[in-house]
N, C-alpha and C. Protein backbone atom coordinates (compact mmCIF):
# COMPACT_ATOMS: atom_id res chain seq x y z
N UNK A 1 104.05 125.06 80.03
CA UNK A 1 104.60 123.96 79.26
C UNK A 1 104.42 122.67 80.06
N UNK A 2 103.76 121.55 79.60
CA UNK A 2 103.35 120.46 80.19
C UNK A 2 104.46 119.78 81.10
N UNK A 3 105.66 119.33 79.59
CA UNK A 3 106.61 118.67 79.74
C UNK A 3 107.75 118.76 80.77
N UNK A 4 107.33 120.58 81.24
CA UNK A 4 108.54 120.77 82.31
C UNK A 4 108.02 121.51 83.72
N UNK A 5 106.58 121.35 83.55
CA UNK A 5 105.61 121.49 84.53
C UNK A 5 105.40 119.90 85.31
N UNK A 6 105.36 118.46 84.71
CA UNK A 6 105.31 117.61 84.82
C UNK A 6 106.75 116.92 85.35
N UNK A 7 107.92 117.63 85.02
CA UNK A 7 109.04 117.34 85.37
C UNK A 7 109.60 117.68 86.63
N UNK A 8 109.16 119.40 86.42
CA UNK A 8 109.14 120.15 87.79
C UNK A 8 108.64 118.76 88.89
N UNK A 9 107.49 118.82 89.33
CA UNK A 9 106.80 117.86 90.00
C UNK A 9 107.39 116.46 90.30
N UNK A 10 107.22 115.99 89.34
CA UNK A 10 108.39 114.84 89.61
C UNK A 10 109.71 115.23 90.56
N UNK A 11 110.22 115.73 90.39
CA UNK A 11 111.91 116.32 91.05
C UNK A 11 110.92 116.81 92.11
N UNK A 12 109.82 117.43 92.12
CA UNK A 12 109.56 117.88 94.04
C UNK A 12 109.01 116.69 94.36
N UNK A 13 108.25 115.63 93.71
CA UNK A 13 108.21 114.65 94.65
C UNK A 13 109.28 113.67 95.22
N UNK A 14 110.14 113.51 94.63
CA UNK A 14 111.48 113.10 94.96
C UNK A 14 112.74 113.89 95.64
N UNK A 15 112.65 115.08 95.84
CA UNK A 15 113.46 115.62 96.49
C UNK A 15 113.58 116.04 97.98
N UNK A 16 114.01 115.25 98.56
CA UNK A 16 114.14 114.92 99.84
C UNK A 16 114.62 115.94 101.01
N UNK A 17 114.74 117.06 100.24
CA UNK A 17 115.59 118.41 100.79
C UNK A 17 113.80 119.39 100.70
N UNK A 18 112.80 119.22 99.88
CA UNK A 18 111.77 119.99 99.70
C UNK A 18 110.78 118.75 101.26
N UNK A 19 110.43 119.97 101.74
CA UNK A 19 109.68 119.69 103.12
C UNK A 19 108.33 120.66 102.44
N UNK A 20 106.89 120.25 102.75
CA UNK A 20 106.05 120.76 102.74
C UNK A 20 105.26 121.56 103.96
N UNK A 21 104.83 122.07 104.20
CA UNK A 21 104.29 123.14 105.53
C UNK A 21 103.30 122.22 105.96
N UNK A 22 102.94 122.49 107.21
CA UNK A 22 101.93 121.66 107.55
C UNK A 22 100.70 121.86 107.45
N UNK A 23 100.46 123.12 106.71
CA UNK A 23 99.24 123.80 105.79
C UNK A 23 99.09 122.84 104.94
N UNK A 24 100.15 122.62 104.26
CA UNK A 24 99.76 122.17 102.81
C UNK A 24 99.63 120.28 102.91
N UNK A 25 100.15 119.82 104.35
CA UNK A 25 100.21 118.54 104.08
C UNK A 25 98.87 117.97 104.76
N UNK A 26 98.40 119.27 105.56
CA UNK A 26 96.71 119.12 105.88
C UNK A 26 95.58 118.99 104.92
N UNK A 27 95.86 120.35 104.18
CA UNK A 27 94.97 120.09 102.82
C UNK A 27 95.03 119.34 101.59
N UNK A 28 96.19 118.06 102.09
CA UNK A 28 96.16 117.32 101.08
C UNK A 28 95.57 116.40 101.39
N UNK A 29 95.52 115.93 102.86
CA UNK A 29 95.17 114.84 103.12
C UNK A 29 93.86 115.45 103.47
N UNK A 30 92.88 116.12 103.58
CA UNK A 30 91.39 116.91 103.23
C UNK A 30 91.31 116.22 102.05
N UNK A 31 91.67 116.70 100.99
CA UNK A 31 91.72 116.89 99.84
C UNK A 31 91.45 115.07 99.55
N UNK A 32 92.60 114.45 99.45
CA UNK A 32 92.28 112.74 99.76
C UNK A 32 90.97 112.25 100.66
N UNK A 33 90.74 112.33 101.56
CA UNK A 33 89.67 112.24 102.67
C UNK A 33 88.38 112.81 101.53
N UNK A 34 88.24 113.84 100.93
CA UNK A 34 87.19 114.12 100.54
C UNK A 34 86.88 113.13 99.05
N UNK A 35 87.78 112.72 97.70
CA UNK A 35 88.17 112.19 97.03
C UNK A 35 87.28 110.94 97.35
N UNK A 36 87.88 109.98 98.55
CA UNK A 36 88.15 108.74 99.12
C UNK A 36 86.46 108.80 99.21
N UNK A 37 85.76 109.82 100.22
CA UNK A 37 83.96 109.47 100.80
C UNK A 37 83.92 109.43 99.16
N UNK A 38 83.72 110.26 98.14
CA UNK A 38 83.31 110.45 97.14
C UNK A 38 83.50 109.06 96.32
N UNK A 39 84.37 108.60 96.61
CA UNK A 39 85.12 107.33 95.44
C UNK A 39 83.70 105.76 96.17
N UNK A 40 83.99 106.13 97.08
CA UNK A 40 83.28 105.11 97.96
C UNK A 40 81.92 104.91 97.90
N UNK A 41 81.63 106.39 98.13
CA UNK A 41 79.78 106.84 97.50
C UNK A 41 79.32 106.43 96.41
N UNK A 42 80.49 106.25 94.89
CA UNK A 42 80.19 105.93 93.95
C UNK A 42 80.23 104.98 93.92
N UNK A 43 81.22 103.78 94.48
CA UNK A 43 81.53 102.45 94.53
C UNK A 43 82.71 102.30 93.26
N UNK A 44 83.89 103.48 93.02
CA UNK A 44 84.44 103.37 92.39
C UNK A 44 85.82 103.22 93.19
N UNK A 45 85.53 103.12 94.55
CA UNK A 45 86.88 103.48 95.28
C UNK A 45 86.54 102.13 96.63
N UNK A 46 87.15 101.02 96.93
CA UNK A 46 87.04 100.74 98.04
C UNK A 46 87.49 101.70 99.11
N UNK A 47 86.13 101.14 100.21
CA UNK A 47 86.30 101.38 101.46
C UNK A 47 88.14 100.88 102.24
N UNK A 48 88.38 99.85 101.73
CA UNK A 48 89.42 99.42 102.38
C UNK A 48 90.64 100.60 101.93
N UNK A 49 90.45 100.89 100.87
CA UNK A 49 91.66 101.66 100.14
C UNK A 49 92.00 102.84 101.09
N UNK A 50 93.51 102.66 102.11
CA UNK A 50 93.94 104.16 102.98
C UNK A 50 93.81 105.25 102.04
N UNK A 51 94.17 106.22 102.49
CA UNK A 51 94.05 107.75 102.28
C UNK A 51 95.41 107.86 101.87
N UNK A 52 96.44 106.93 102.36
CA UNK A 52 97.96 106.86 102.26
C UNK A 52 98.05 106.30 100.49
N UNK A 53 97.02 105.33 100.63
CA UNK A 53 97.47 104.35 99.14
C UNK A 53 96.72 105.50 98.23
N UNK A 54 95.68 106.19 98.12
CA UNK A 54 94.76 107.04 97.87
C UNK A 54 95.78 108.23 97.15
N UNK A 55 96.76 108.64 97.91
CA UNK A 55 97.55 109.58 97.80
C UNK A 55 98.73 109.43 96.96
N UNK A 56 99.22 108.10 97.24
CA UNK A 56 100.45 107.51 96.52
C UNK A 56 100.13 107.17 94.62
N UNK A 57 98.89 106.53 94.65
CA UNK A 57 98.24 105.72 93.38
C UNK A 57 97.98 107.45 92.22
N UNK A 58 97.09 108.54 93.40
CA UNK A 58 96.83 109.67 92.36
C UNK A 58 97.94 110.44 92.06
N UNK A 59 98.72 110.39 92.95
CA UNK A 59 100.13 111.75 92.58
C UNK A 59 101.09 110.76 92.28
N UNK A 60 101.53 110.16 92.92
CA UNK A 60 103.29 109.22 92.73
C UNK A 60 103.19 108.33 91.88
N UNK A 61 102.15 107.35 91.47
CA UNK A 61 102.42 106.36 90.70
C UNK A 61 102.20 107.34 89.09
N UNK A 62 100.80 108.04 88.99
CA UNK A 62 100.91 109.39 87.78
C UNK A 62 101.98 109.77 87.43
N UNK A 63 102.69 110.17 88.68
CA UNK A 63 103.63 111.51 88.10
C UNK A 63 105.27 110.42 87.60
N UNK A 64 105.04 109.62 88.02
CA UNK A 64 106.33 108.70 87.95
C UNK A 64 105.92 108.00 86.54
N UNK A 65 104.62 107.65 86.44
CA UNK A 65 104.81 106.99 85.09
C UNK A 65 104.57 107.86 84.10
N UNK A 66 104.24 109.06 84.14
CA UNK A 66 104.22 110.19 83.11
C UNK A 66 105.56 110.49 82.70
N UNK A 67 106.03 110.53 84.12
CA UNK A 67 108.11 110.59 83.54
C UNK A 67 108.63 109.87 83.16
N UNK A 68 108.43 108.49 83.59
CA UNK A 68 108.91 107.04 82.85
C UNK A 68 108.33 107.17 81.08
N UNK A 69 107.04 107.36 80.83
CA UNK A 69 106.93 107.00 79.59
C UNK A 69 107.39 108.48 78.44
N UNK A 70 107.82 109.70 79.01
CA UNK A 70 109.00 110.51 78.54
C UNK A 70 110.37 110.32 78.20
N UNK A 71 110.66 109.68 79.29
CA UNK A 71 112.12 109.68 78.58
C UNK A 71 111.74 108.16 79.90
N UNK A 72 112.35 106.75 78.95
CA UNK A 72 112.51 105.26 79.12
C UNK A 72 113.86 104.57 78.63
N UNK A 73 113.61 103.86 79.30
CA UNK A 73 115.05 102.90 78.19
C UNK A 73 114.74 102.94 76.86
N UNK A 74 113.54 102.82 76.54
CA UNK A 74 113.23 102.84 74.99
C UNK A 74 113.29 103.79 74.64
N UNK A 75 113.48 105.23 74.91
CA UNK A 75 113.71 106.25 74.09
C UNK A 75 112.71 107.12 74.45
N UNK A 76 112.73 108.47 74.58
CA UNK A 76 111.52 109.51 74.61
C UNK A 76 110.44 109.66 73.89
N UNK A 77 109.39 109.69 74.47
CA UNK A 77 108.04 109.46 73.52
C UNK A 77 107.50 110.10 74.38
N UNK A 78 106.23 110.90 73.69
CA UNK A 78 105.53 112.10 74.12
C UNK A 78 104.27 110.53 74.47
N UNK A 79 103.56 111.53 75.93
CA UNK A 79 102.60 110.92 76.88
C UNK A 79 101.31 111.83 75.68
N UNK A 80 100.59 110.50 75.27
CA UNK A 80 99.21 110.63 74.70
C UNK A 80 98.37 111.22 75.48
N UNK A 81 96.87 111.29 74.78
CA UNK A 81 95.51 110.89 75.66
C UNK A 81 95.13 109.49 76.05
N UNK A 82 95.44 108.96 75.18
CA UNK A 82 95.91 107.35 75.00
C UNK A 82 96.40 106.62 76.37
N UNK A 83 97.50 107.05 76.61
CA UNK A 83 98.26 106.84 77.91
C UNK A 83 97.76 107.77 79.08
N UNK A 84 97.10 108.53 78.79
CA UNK A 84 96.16 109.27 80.09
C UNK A 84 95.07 107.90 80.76
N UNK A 85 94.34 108.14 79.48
CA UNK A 85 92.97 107.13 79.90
C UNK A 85 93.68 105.58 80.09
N UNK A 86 94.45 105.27 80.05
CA UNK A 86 95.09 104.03 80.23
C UNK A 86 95.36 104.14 81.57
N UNK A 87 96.35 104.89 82.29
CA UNK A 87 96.78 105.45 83.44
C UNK A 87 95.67 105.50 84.34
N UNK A 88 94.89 106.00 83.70
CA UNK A 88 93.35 106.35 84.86
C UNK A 88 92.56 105.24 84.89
N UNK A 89 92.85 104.51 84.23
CA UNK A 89 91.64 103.24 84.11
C UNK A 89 92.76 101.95 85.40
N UNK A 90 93.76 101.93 84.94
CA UNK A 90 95.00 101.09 85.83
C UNK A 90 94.90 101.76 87.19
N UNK A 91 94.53 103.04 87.41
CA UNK A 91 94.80 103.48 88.99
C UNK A 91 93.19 103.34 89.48
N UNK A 92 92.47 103.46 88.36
CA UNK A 92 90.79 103.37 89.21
C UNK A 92 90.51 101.61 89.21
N UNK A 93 91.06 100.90 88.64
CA UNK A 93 90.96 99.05 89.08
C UNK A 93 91.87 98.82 90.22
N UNK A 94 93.02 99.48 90.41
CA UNK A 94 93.55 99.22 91.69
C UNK A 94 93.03 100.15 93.16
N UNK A 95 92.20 101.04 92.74
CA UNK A 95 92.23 101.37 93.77
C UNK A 95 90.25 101.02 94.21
N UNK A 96 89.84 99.96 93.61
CA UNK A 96 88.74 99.32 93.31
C UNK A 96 88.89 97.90 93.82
């Protein structure tokens, strides 16, 4: 289920009591590092852009505005494709 797979996530990125292994906080930042040459190769990613902002822009600013545009001051409204490709186009100009 999207809605509480997406929620899940949210609450582990914010929960300050969930510690990640240092397995997993290696292969994330791999994972970024590899992303980042790739983004750069294409010229869709500045060189200047950290691995830190890299990390924050694909998971935290996503997962926060996927939950924001769920439940808002304005009321709950289901996240489009609409608001996907919007989302992805706003995180690939900033991180450009």
């Amino acid at each position: 289920n999207e809605p509480n797979a997406s929620k899940f996530f949210y609450q582990l990125l914010h929960n300050e009591n969930f510690f990640a292994s240092e397995v997993i906080k290696e292969k994330s930042a791999e994972l970024m590092k590899s992303i980042k040459k790739i983004g750069v190769k294409s010229g869709e990613i500045s060189k200047d852009t950290t691995v830190y902002q890299l990390h924050y822009h694909i998971l935290v600013y996503a997962v926060d505005y996927i939950n924001f545009t769920r439940k808002n001051i304005f009321g709950e409204q289901d996240v489009t494709i609409h608001d996907v490709e919007k989302l992805t186009d706003n995180i690939m100009k900033i991180l450009k």
